[in-house]
Protein backbone atom coordinates (compact mmCIF):
# COMPACT_ATOMS: atom_id res chain seq x y z
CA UNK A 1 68.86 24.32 29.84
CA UNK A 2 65.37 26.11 29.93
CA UNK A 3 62.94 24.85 32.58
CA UNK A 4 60.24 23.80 30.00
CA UNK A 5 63.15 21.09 28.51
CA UNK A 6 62.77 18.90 31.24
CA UNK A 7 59.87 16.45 31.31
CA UNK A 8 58.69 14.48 34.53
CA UNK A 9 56.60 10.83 34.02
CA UNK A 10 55.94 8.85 37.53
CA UNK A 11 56.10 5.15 36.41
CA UNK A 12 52.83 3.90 38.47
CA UNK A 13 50.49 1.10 38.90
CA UNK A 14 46.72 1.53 40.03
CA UNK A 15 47.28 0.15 43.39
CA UNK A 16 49.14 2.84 43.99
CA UNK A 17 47.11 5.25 42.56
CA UNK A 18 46.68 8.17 45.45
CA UNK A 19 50.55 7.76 45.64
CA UNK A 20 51.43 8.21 42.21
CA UNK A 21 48.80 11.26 41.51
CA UNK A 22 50.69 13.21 43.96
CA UNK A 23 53.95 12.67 43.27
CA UNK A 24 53.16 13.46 40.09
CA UNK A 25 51.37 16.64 41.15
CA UNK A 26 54.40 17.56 42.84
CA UNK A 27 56.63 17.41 40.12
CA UNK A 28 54.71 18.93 37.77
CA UNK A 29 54.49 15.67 35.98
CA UNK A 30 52.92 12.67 33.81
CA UNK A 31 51.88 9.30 34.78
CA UNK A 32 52.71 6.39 32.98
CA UNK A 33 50.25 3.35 34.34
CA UNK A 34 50.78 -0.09 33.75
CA UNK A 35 48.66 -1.22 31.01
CA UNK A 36 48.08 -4.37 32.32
CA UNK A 37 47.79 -3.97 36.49
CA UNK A 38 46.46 -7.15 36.66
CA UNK A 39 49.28 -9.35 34.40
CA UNK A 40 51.95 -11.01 35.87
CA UNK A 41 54.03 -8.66 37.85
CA UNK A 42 56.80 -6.93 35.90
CA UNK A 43 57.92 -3.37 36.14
CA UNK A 44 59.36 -2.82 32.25
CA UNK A 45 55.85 -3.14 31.42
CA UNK A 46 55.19 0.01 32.67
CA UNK A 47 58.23 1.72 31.96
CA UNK A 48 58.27 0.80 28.59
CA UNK A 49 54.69 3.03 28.89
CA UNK A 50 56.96 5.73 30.75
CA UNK A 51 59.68 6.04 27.87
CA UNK A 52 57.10 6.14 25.19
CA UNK A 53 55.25 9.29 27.14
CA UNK A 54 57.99 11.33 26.59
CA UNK A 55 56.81 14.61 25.02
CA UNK A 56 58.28 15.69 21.99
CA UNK A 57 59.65 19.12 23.44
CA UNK A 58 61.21 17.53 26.06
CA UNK A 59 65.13 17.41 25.83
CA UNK A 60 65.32 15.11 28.72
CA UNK A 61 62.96 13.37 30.63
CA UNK A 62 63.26 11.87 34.45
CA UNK A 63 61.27 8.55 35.05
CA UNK A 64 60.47 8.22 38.85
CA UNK A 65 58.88 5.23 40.37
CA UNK A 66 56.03 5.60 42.07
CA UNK A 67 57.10 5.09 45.66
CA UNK A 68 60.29 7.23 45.53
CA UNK A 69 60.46 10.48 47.67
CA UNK A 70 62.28 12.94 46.23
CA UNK A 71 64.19 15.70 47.82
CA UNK A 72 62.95 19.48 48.11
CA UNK A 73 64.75 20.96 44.85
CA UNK A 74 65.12 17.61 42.74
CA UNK A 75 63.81 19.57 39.94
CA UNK A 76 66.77 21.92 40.06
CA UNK A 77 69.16 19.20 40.97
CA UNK A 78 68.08 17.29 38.16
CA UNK A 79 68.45 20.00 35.75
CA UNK A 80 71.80 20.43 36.57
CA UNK A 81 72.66 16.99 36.24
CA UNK A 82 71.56 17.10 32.84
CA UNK A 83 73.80 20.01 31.70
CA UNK A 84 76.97 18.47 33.09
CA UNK A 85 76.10 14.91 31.67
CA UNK A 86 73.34 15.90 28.95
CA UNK A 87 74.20 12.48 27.04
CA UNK A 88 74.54 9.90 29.87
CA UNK A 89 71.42 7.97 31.55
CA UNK A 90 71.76 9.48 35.21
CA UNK A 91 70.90 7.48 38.28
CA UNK A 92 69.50 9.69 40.68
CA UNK A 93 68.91 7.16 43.01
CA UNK A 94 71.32 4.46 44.06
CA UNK A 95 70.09 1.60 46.56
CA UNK A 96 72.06 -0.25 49.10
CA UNK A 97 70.96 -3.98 48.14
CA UNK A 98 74.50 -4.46 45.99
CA UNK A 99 77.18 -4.54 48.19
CA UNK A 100 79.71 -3.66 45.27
CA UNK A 101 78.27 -0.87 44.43
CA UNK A 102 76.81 0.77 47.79
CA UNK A 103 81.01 0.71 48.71
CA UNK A 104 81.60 2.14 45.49
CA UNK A 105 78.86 5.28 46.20
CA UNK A 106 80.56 5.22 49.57
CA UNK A 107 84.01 5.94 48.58
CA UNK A 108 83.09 8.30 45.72
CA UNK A 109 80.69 10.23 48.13
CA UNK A 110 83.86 10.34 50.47
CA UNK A 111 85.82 11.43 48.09
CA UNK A 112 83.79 14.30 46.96
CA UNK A 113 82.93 13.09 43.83
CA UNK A 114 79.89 13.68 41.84
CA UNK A 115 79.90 10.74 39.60
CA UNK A 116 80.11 7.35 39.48
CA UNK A 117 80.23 4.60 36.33
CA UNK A 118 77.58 2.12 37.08
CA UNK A 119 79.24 -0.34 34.58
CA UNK A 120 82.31 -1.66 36.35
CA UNK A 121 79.81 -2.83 39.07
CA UNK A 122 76.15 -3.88 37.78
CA UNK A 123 74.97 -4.45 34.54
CA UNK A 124 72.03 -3.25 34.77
CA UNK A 125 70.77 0.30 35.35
CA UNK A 126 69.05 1.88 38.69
CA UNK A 127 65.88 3.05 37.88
CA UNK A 128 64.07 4.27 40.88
CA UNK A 129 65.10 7.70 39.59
CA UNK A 130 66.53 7.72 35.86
CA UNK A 131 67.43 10.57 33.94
CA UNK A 132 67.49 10.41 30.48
CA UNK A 133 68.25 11.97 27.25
CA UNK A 134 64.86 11.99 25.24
CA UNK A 135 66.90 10.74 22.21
CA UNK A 136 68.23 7.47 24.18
CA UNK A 137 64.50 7.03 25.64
CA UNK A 138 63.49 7.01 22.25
CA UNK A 139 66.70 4.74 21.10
CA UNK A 140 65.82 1.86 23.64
CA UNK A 141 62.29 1.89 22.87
CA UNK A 142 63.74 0.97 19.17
CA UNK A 143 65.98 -0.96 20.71
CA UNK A 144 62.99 -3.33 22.12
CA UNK A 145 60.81 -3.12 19.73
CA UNK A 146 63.27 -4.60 17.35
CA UNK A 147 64.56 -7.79 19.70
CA UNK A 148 60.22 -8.16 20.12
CA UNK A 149 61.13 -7.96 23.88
CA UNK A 150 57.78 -8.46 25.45
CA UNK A 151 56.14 -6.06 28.06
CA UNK A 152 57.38 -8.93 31.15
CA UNK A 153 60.91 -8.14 32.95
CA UNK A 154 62.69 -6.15 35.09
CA UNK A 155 62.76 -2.85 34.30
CA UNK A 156 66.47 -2.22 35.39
CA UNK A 157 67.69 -5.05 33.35
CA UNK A 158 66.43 -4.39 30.53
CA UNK A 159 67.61 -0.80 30.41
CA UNK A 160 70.93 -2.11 31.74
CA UNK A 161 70.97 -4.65 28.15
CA UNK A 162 69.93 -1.99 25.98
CA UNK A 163 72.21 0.51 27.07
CA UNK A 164 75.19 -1.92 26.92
CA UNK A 165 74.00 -2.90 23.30
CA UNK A 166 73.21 0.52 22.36
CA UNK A 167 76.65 2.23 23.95
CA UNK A 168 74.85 4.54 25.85
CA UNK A 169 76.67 6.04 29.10
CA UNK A 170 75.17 4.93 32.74
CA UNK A 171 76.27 6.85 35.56
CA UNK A 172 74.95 7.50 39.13
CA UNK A 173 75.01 11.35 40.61
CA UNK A 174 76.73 11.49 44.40
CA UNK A 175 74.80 11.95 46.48
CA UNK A 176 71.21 10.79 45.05
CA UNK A 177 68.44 13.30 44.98
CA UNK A 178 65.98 10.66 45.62
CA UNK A 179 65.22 8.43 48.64
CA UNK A 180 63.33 5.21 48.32
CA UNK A 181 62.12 4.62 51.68
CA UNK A 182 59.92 1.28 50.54
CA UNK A 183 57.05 2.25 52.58
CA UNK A 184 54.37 0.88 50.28
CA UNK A 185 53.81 -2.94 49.68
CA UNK A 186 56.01 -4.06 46.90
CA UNK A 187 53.96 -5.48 43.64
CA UNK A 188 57.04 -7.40 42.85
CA UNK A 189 57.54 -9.22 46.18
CA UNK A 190 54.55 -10.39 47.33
CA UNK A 191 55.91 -11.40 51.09
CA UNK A 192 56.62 -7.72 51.34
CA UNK A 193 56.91 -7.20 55.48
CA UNK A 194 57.69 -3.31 55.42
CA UNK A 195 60.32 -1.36 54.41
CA UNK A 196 63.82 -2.96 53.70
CA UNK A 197 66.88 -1.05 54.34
CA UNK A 198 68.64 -2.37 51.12
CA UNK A 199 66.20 -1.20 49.33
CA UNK A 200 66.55 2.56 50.42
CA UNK A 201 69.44 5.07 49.05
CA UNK A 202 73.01 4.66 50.23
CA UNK A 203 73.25 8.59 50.87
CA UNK A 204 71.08 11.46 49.46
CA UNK A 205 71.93 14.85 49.40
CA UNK A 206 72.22 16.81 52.66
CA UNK A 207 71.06 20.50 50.80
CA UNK A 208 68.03 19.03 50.06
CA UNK A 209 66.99 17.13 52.86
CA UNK A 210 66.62 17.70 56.34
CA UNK A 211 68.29 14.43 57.31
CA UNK A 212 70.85 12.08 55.09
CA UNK A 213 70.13 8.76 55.39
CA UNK A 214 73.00 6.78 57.08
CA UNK A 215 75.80 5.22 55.56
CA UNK A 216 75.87 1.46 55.74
């Protein structure tokens, strides 16, 4: 896959802007901002913004939320994700807060496994880190715009819905390649108290960064 195929769009809201700007500098990449930072809090809104900035030349596209911290060669790592699964949405980051799946990421990560279904365990789709094919991007945008799904939800569950409807394949890479430490104040939880360990990657990958995050 040639570099130039892979495009990079940081899902942001203003509050967040010095954040967002340099992960986005970073990564060589776009910034999709909520259209409407001061609605009712909902991430789709600006994802649906995020799927819809994918550039034509693009042949796949990695959405990354704006408070995710990726690890030194994600680029790479996420290139070669996308030739060994170049028609599957990839998870590139996989959070602790469902206990069914965290022991699944465990064991597979054990095992030595790269891969791991997400469907036998969530129905929707982690999307702290998504990978996707530029075709499906453009699919569940369709997909959407048909059902006249309007710009409040979660952003995981309706990419989880539309890629059960649509047949598209969800899978999470072992070890993730992206940590989300929750170090900013959520927008979705306004009682946000600091960082919540269930909300941070059940293991990312060693080659990339200079500590893995503990197994729990």
């Amino acid at each position: 896959m040639a570099e130039s195929s892979l495009a990079v769009i940081v899902q942001a809201h203003p509050a967040r802007r010095e954040a967002a700007s340099g992960l986005a500098q970073s990564l060589g990449g776009l910034i999709a901002w909520d259209p409407e930072p001061g609605g009712p809090p909902s991430t789709w809104r600006s994802y649906r913004v995020a799927l819809a900035s994918v550039p034509p030349w693009a042949e796949h596209a990695l959405v990354i939320q704006d408070d995710a911290a990726p690890a030194p060669g994600l680029l790479a790592g996420a290139r070669e994700r996308a030739r060994e699964r170049p028609d599957a949405l990839v998870a590139l980051c996989v959070t602790r807060h469902h206990p069914g799946l965290r022991r699944a990421v465990e064991v597979a990560y054990g095992l030595g496994q790269r891969w791991l279904s997400l469907r036998p365990y969530v129905p929707w789709v982690p999307t702290v880190a998504l990978l996707w094919p530029s075709w499906a991007a453009r699919a569940v945008l369709s997909w959407a715009e048909e059902r006249r799904l309007g710009p409040i939800g979660a952003d995981d569950g309706v990419v989880g819905m539309a890629a059960a409807c649509l047949g598209l394949q969800a899978v999470a890479a072992v070890p993730s390649l992206v940590e989300h430490p929750d170090l900013l104040p959520s927008l979705m939880r306004p009682r946000w108290r600091g960082p919540d360990p269930s909300r941070q990657a059940v293991v990312v990958e060693t080659r990339a960064l200079e500590k893995r995050s503990v197994l729990c």
